[in-house]
N, C-alpha and C. Protein backbone atom coordinates (compact mmCIF):
# COMPACT_ATOMS: atom_id res chain seq x y z
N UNK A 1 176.65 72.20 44.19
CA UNK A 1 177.15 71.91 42.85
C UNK A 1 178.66 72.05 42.78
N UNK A 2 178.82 73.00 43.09
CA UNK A 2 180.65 73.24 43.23
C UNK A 2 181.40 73.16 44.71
N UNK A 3 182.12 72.55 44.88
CA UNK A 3 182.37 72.57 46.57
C UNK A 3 183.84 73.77 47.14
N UNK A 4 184.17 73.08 45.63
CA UNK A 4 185.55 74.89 45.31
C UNK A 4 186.19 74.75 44.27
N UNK A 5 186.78 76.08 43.99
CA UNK A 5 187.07 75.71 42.49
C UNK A 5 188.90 76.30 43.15
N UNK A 6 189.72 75.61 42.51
CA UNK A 6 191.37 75.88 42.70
C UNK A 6 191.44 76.70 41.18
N UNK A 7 192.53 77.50 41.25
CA UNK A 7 192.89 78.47 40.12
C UNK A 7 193.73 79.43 40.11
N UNK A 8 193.54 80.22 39.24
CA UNK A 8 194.58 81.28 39.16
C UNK A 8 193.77 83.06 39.62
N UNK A 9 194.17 83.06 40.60
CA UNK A 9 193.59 84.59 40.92
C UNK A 9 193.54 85.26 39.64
N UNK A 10 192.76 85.84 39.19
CA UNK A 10 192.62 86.77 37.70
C UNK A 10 192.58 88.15 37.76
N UNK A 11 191.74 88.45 39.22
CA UNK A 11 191.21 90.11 39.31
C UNK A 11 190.20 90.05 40.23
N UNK A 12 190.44 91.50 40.72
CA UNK A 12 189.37 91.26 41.72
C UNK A 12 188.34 93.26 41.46
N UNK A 13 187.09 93.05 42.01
CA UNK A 13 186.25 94.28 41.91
C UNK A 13 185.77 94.71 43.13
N UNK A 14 185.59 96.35 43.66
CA UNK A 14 185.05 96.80 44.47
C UNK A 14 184.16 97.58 43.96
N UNK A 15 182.54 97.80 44.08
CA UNK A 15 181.51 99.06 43.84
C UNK A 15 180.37 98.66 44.38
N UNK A 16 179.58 99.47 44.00
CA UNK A 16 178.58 99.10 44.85
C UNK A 16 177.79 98.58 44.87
N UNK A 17 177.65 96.81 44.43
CA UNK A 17 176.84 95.73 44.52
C UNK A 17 178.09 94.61 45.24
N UNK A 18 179.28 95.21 45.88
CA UNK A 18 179.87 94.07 46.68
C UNK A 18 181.24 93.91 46.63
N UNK A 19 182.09 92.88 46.74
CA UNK A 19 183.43 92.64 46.66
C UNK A 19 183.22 91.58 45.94
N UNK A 20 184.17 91.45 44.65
CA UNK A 20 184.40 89.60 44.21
C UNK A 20 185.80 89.93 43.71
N UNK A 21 186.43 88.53 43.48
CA UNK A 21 187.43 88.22 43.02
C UNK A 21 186.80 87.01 41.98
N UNK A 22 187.90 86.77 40.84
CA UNK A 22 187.50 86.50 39.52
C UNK A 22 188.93 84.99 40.02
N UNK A 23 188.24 83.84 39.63
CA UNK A 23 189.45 82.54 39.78
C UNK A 23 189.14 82.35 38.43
N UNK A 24 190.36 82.05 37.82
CA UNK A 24 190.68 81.20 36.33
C UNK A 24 190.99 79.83 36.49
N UNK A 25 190.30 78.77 35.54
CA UNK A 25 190.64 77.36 35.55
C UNK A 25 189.90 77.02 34.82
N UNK A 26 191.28 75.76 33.68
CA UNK A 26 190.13 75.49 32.74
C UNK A 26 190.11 76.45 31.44
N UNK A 27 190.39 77.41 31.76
CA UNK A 27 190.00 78.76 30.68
C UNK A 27 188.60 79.54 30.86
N UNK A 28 188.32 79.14 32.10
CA UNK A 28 187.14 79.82 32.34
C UNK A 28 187.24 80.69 34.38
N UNK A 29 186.92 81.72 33.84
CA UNK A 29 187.12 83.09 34.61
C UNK A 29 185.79 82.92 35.61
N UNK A 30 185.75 82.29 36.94
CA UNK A 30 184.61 82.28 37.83
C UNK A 30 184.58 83.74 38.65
N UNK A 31 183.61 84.64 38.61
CA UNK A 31 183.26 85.64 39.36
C UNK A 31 182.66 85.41 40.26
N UNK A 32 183.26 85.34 41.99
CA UNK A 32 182.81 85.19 42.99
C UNK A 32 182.60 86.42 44.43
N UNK A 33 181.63 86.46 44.85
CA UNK A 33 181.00 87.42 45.59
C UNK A 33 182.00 87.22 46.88
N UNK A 34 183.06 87.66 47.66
CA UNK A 34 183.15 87.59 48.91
C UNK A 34 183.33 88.33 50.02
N UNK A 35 183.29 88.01 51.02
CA UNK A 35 183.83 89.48 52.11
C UNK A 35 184.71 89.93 51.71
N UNK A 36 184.74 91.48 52.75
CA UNK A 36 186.10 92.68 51.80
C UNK A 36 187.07 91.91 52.80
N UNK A 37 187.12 90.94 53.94
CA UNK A 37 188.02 90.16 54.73
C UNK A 37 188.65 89.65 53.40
N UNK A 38 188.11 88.93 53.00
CA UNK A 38 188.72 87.82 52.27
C UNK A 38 189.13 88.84 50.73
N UNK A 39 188.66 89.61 50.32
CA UNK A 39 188.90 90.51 49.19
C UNK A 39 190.61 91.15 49.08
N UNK A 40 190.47 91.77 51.00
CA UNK A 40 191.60 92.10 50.97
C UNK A 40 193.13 91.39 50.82
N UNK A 41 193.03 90.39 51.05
CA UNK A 41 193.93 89.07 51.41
C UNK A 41 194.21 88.52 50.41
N UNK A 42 193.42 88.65 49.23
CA UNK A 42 193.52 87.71 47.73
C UNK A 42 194.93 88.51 47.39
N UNK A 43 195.87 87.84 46.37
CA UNK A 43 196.87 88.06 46.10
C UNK A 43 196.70 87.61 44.84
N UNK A 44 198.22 88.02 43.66
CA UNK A 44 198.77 87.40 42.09
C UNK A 44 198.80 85.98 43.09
N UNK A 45 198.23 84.60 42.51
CA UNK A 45 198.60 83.57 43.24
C UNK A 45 197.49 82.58 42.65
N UNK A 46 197.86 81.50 42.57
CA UNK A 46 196.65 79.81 42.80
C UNK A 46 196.14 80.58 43.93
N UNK A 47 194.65 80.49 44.35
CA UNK A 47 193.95 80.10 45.36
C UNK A 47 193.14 79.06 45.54
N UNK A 48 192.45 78.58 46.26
CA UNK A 48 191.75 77.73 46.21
C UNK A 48 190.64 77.81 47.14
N UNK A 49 189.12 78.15 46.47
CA UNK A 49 188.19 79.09 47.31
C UNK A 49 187.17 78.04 47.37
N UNK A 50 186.53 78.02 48.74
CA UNK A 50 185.18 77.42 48.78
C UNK A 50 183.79 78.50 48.63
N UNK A 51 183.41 77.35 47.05
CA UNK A 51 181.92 78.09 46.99
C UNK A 51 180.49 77.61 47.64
N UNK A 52 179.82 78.57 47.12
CA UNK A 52 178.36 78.48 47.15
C UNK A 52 177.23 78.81 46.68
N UNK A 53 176.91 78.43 45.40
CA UNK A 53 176.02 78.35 44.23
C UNK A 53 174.80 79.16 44.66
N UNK A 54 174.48 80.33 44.33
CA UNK A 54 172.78 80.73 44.80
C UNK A 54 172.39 81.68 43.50
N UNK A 55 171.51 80.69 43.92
CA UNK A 55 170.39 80.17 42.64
C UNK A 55 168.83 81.06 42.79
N UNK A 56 168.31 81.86 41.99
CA UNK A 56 167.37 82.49 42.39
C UNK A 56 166.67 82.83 40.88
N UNK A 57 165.57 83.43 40.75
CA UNK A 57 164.39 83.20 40.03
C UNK A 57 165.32 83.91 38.51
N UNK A 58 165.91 85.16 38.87
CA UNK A 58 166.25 86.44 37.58
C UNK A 58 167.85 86.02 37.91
N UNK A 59 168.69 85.41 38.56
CA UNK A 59 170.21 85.15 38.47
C UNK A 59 170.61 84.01 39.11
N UNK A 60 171.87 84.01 38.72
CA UNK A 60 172.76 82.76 39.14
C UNK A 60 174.23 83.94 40.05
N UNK A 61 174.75 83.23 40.36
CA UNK A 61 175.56 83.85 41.46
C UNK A 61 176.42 83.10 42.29
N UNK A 62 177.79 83.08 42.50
CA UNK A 62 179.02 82.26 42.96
C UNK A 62 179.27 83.06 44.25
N UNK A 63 179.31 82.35 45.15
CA UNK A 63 180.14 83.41 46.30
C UNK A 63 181.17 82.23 47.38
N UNK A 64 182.01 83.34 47.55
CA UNK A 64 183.31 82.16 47.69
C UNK A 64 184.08 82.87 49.34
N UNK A 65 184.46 81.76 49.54
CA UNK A 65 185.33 81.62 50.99
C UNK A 65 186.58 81.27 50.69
N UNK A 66 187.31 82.20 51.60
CA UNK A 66 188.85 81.70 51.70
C UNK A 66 188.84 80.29 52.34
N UNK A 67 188.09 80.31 53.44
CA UNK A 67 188.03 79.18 54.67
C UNK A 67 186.90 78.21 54.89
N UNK A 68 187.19 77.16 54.48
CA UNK A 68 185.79 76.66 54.65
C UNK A 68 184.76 76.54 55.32
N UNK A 69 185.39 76.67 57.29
CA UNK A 69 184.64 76.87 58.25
C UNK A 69 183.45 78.00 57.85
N UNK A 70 184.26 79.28 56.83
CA UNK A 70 183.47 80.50 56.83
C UNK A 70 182.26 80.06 55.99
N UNK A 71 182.21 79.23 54.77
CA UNK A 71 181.31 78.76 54.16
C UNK A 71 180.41 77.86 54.96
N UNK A 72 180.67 77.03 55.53
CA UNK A 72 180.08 75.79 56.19
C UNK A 72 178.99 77.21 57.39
N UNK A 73 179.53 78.22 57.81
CA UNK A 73 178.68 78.93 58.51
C UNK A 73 177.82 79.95 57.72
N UNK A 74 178.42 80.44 56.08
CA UNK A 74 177.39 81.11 55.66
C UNK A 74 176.08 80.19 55.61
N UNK A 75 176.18 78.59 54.78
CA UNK A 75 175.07 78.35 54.69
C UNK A 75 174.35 78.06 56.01
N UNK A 76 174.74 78.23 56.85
CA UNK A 76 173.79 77.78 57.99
C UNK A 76 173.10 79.36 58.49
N UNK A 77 174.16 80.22 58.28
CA UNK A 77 173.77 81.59 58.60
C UNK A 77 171.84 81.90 57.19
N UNK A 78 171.98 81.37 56.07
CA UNK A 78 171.49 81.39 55.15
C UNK A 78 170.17 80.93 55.27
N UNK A 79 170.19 80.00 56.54
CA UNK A 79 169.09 78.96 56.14
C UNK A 79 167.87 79.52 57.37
N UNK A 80 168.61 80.85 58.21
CA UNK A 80 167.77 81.56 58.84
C UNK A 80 166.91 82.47 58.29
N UNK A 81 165.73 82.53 58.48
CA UNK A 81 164.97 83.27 57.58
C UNK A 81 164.76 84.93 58.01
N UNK A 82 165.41 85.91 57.08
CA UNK A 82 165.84 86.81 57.13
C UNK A 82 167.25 87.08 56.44
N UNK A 83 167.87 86.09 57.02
CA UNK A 83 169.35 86.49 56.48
C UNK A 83 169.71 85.99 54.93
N UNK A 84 169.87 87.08 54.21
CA UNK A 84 170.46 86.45 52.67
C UNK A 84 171.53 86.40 52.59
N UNK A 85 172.41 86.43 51.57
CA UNK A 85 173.73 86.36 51.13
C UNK A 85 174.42 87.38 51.37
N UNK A 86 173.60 88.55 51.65
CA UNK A 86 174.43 89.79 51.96
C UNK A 86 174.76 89.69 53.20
N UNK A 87 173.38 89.63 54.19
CA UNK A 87 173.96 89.46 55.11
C UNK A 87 174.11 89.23 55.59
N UNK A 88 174.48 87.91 55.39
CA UNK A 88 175.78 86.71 55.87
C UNK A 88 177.10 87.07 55.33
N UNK A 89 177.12 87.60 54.07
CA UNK A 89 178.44 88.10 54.09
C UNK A 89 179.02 88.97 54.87
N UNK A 90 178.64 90.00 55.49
CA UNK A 90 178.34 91.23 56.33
C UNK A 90 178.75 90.77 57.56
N UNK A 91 178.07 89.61 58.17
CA UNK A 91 178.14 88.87 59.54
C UNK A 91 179.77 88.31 59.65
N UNK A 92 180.08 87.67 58.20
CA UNK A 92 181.49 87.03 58.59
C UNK A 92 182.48 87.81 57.86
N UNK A 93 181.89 89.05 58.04
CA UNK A 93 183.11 89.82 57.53
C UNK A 93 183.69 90.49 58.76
N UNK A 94 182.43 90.92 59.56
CA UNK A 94 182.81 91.87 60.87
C UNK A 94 183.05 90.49 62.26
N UNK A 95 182.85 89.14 61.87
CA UNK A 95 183.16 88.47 62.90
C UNK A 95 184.06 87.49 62.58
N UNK A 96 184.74 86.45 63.26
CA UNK A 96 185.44 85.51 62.51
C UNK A 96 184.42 84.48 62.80
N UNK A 97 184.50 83.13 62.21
CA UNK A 97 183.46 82.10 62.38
C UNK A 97 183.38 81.90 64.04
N UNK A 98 184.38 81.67 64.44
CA UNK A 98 184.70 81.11 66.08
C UNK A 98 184.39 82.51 66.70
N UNK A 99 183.97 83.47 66.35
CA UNK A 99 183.65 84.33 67.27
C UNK A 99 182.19 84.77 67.05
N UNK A 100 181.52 84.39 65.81
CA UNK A 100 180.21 84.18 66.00
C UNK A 100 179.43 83.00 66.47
N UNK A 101 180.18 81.82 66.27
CA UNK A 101 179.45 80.87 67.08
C UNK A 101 179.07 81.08 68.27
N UNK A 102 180.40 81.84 69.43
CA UNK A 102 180.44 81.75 70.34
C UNK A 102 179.63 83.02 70.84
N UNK A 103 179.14 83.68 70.17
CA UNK A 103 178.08 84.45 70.80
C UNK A 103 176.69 83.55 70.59
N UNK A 104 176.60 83.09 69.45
CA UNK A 104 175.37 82.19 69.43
C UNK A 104 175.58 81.38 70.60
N UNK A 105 176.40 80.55 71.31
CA UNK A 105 176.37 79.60 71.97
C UNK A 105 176.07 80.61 73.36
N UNK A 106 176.47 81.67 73.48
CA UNK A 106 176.54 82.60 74.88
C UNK A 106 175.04 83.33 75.12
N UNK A 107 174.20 83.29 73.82
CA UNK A 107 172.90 84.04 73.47
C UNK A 107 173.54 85.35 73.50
N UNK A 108 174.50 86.16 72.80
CA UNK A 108 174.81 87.12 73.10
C UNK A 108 174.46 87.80 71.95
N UNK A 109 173.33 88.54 71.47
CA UNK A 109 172.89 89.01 70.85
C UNK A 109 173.75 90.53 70.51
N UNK A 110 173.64 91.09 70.97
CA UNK A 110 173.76 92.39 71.20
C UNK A 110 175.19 92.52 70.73
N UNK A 111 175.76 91.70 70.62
CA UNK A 111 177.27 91.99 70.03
C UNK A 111 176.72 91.53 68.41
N UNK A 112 175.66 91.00 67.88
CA UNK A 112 175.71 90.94 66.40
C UNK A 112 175.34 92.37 65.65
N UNK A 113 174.82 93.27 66.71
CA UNK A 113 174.10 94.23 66.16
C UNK A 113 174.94 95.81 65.91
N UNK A 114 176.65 94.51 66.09
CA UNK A 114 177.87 95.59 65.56
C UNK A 114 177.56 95.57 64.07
N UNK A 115 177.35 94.71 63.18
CA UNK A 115 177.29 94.29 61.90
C UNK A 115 176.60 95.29 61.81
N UNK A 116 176.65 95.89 60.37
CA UNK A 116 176.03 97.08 59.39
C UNK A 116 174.54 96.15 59.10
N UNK A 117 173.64 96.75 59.37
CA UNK A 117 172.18 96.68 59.00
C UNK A 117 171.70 95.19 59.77
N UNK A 118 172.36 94.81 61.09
CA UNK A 118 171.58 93.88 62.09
C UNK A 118 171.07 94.67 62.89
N UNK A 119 169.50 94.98 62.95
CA UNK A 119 169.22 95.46 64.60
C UNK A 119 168.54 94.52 65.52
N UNK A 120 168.54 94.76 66.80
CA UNK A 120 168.58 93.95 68.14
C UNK A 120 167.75 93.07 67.61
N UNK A 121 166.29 93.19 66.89
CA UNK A 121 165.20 91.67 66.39
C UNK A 121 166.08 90.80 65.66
N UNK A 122 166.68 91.38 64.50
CA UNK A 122 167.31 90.19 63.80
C UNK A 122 168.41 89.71 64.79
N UNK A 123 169.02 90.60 65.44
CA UNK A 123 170.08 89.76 66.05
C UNK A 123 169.45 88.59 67.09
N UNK A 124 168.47 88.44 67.55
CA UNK A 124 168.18 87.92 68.64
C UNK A 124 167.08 86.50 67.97
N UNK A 125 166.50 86.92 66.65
CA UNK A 125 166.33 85.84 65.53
C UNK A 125 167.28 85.08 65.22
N UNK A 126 168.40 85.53 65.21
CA UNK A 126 169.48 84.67 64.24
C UNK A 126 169.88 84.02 65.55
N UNK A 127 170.63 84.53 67.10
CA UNK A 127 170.41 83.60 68.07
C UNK A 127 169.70 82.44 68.33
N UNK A 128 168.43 82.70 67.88
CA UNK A 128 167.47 81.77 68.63
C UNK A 128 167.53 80.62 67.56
N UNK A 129 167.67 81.24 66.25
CA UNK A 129 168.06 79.72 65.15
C UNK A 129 169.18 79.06 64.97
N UNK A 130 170.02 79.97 65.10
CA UNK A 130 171.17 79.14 64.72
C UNK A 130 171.64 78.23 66.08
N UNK A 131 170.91 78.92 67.44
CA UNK A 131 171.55 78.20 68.55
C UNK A 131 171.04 76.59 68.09
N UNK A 132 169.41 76.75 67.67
CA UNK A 132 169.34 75.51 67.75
C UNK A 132 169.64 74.53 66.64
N UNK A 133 169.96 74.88 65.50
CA UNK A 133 170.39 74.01 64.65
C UNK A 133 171.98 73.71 65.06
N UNK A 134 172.53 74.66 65.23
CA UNK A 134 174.34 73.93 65.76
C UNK A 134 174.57 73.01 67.34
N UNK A 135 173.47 73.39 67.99
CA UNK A 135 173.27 72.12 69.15
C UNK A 135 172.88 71.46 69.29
N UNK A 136 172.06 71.31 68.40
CA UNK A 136 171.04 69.77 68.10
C UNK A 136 171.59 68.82 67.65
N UNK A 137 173.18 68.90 67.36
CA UNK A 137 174.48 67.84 67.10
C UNK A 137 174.74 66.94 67.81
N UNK A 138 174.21 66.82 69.37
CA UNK A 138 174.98 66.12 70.19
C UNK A 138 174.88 65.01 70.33
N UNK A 139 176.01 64.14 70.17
CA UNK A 139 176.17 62.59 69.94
C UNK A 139 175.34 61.53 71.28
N UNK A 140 175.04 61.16 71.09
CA UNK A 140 174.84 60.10 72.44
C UNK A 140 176.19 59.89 73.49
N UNK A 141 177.27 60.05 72.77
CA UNK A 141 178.30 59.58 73.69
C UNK A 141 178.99 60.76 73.25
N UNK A 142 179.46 61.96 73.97
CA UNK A 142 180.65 62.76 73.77
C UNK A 142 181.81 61.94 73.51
N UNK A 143 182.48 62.63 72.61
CA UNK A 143 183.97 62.05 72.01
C UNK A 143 184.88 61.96 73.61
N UNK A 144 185.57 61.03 74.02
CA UNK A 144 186.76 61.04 75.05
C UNK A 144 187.75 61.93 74.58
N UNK A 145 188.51 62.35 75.04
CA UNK A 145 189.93 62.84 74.85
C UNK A 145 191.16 62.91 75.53
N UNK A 146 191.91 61.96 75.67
CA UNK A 146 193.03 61.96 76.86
C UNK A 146 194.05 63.38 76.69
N UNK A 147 193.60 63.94 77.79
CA UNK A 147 194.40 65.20 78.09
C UNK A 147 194.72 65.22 79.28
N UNK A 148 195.74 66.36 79.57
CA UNK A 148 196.39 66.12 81.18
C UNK A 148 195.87 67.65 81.58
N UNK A 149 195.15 68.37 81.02
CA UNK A 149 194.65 69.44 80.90
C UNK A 149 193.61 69.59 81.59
N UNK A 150 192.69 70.51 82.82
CA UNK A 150 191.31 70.34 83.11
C UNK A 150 190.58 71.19 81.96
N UNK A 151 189.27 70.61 81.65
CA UNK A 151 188.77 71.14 80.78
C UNK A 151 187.26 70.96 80.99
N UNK A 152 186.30 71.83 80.80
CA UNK A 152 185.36 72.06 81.00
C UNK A 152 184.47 71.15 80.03
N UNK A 153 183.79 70.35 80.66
CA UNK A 153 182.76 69.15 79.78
C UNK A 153 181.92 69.60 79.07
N UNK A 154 181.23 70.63 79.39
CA UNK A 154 180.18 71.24 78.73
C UNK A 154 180.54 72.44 77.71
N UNK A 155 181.66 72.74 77.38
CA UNK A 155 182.52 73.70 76.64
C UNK A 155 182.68 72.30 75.51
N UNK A 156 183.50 71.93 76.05
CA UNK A 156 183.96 70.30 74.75
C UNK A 156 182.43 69.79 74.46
N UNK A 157 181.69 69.69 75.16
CA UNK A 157 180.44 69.07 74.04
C UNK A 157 179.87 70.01 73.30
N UNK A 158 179.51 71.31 73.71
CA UNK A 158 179.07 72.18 72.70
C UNK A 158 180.28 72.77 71.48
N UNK A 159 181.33 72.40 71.81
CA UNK A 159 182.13 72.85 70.55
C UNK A 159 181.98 70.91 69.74
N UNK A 160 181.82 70.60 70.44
CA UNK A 160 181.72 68.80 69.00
C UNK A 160 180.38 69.03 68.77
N UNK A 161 179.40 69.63 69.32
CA UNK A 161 178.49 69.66 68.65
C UNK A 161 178.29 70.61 67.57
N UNK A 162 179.05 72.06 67.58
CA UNK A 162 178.96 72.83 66.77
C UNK A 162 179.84 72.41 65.62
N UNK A 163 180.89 71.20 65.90
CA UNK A 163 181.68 70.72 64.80
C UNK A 163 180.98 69.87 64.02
N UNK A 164 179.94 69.07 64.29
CA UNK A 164 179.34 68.10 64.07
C UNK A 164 178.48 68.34 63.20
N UNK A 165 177.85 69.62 63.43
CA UNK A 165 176.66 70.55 62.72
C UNK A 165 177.60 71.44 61.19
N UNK A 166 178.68 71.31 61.40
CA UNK A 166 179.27 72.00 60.41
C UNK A 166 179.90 70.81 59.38
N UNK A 167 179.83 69.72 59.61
CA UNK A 167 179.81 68.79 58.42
C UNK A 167 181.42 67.83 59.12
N UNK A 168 181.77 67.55 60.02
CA UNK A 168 183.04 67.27 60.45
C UNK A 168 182.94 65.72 60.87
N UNK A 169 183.65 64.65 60.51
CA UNK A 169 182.71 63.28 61.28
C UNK A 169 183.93 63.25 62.73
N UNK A 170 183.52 61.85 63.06
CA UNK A 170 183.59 61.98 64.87
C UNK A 170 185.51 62.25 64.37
N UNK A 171 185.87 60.84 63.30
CA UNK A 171 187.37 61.05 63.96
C UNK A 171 188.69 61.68 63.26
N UNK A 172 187.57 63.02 62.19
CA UNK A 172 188.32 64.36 62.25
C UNK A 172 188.12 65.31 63.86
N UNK A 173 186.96 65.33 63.89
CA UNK A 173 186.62 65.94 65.50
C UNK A 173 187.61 65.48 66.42
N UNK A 174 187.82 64.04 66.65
CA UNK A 174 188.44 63.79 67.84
C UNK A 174 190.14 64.14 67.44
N UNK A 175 190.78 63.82 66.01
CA UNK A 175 191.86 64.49 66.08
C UNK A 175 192.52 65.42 65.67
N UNK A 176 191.74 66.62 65.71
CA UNK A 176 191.76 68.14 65.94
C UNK A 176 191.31 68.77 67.11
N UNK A 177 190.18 68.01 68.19
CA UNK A 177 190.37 68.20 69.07
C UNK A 177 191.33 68.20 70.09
N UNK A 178 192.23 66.60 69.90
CA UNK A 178 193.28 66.57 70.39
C UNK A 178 194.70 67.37 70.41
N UNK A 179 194.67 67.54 69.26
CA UNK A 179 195.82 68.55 69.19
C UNK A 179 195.67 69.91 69.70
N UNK A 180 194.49 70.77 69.32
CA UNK A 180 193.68 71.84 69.70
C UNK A 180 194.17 71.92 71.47
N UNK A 181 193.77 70.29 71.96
CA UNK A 181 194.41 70.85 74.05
C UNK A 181 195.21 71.05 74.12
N UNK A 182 196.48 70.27 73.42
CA UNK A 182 197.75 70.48 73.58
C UNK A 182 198.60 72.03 74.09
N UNK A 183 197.77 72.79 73.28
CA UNK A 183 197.93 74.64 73.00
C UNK A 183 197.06 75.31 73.70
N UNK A 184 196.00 74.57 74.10
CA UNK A 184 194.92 75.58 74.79
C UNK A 184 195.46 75.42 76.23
N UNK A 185 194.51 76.27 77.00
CA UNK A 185 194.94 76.25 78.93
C UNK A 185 194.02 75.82 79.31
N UNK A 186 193.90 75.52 80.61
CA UNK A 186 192.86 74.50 81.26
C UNK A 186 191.38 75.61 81.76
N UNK A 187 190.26 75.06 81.48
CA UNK A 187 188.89 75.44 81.31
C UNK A 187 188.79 76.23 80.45
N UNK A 188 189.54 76.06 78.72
CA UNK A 188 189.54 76.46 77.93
C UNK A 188 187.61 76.97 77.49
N UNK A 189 186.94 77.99 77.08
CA UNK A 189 185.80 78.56 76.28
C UNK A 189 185.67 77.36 75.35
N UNK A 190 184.27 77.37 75.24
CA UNK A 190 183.91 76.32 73.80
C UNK A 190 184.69 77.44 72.43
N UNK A 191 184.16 78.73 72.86
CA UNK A 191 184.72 79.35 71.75
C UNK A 191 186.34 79.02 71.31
N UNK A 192 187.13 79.38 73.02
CA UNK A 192 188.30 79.41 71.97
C UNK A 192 188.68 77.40 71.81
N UNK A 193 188.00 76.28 71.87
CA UNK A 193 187.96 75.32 71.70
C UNK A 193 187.69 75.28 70.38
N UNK A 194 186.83 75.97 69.78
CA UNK A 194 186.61 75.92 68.32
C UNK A 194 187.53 76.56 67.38
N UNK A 195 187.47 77.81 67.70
CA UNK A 195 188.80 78.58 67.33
C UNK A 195 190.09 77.96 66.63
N UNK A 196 190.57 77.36 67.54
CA UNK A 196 191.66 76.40 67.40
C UNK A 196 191.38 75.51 66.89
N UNK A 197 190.19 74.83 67.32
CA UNK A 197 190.29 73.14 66.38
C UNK A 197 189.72 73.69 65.14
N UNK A 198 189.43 74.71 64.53
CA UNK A 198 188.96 75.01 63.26
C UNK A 198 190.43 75.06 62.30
N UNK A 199 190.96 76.06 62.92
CA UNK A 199 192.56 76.47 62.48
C UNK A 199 193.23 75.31 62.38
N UNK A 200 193.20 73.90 63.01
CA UNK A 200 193.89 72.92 62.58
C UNK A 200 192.86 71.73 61.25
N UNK A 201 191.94 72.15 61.31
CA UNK A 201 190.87 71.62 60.89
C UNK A 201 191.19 72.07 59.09
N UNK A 202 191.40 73.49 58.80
CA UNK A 202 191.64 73.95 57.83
C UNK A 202 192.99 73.75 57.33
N UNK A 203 194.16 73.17 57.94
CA UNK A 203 195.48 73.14 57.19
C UNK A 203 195.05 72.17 56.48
């Protein structure tokens, strides 16, 4: 319903049902749920936050991203069964997006079960789903990319596929990928392949 709302930072709350910050626009004051990452960082300032509407039987409820990558991974984090809004918030508070993918992509469980209230089952649940919904992206034809760079084929297809799965079409992918080699070193990680092409992805 809302994809983000731009505004005027108003205020923000800490206790114990969460972190939000309050955007004004319009004349109307949106109260949004987000990590204490993103809590801490809000400033007097316009921001401009990506939401995500959740909708449930006894409330309504806004919860908002500085970064869109971070949204584009809560709902996928969301759509695993187990994980709610908390904690997915929880997940991308203690990880950055590009550093949870890349344990999903590594099966590396055991590093999710740093997060407050993941133990080893859920972590190794949320592996086994999310691996396969963010790799089940892969195009018939991997994107080309002229680089003078060596780079690992199977790193570049699983990061276009995890781009692909996050809502990106081929020729934003291909030119954020491109720029992304320019800076990276040769047999660059899918991770830090994403990393970077996210960070250019978001200016």
């Amino acid at each position: 319903m809302y994809d983000y709302i731009k505004g005027q930072f108003a205020g923000k709350v800490n206790n114990s049902k969460g972190t939000f910050i309050t955007v004004e626009t319009g004349g109307i004051g949106y109260l949004c749920e987000v990590t204490p990452r993103d809590y801490s960082i809000v400033s007097d300032e316009i921001i401009k936050i990506y939401t995500v509407l959740i909708h449930r039987e006894d409330k309504m409820s806004l919860c908002g991203f500085l970064h869109k990558e971070d949204r584009d991974i809560f709902n996928i984090l969301t759509s695993v069964s187990g994980v709610g809004s908390k904690m997915a918030l929880t997940l991308l508070d203690e990880f950055e997006s590009s550093e949870l993918i890349g344990f999903v992509i590594q099966g590396n469980y055991k590093e999710l079960t740093r997060a407050k209230g993941v133990g080893p089952k859920l972590a190794q649940k949320i592996i086994l789903e999310l691996k396969d919904k963010l790799m089940n992206y892969k195009e018939s034809e991997p994107i080309c990319l002229e680089t003078s760079k060596v780079q690992d084929s199977q790193a570049m297809e699983d990061a276009q596929a995890v781009l692909t799965s996050l809502g990106y079409d081929r020729d934003e992918i291909k030119s954020a990928m491109s720029k992304a080699l320019t800076v990276l070193e040769d047999k660059a990680s899918a991770e830090n392949i994403l990393k970077t092409t996210l960070q250019i992805l978001s200016v």
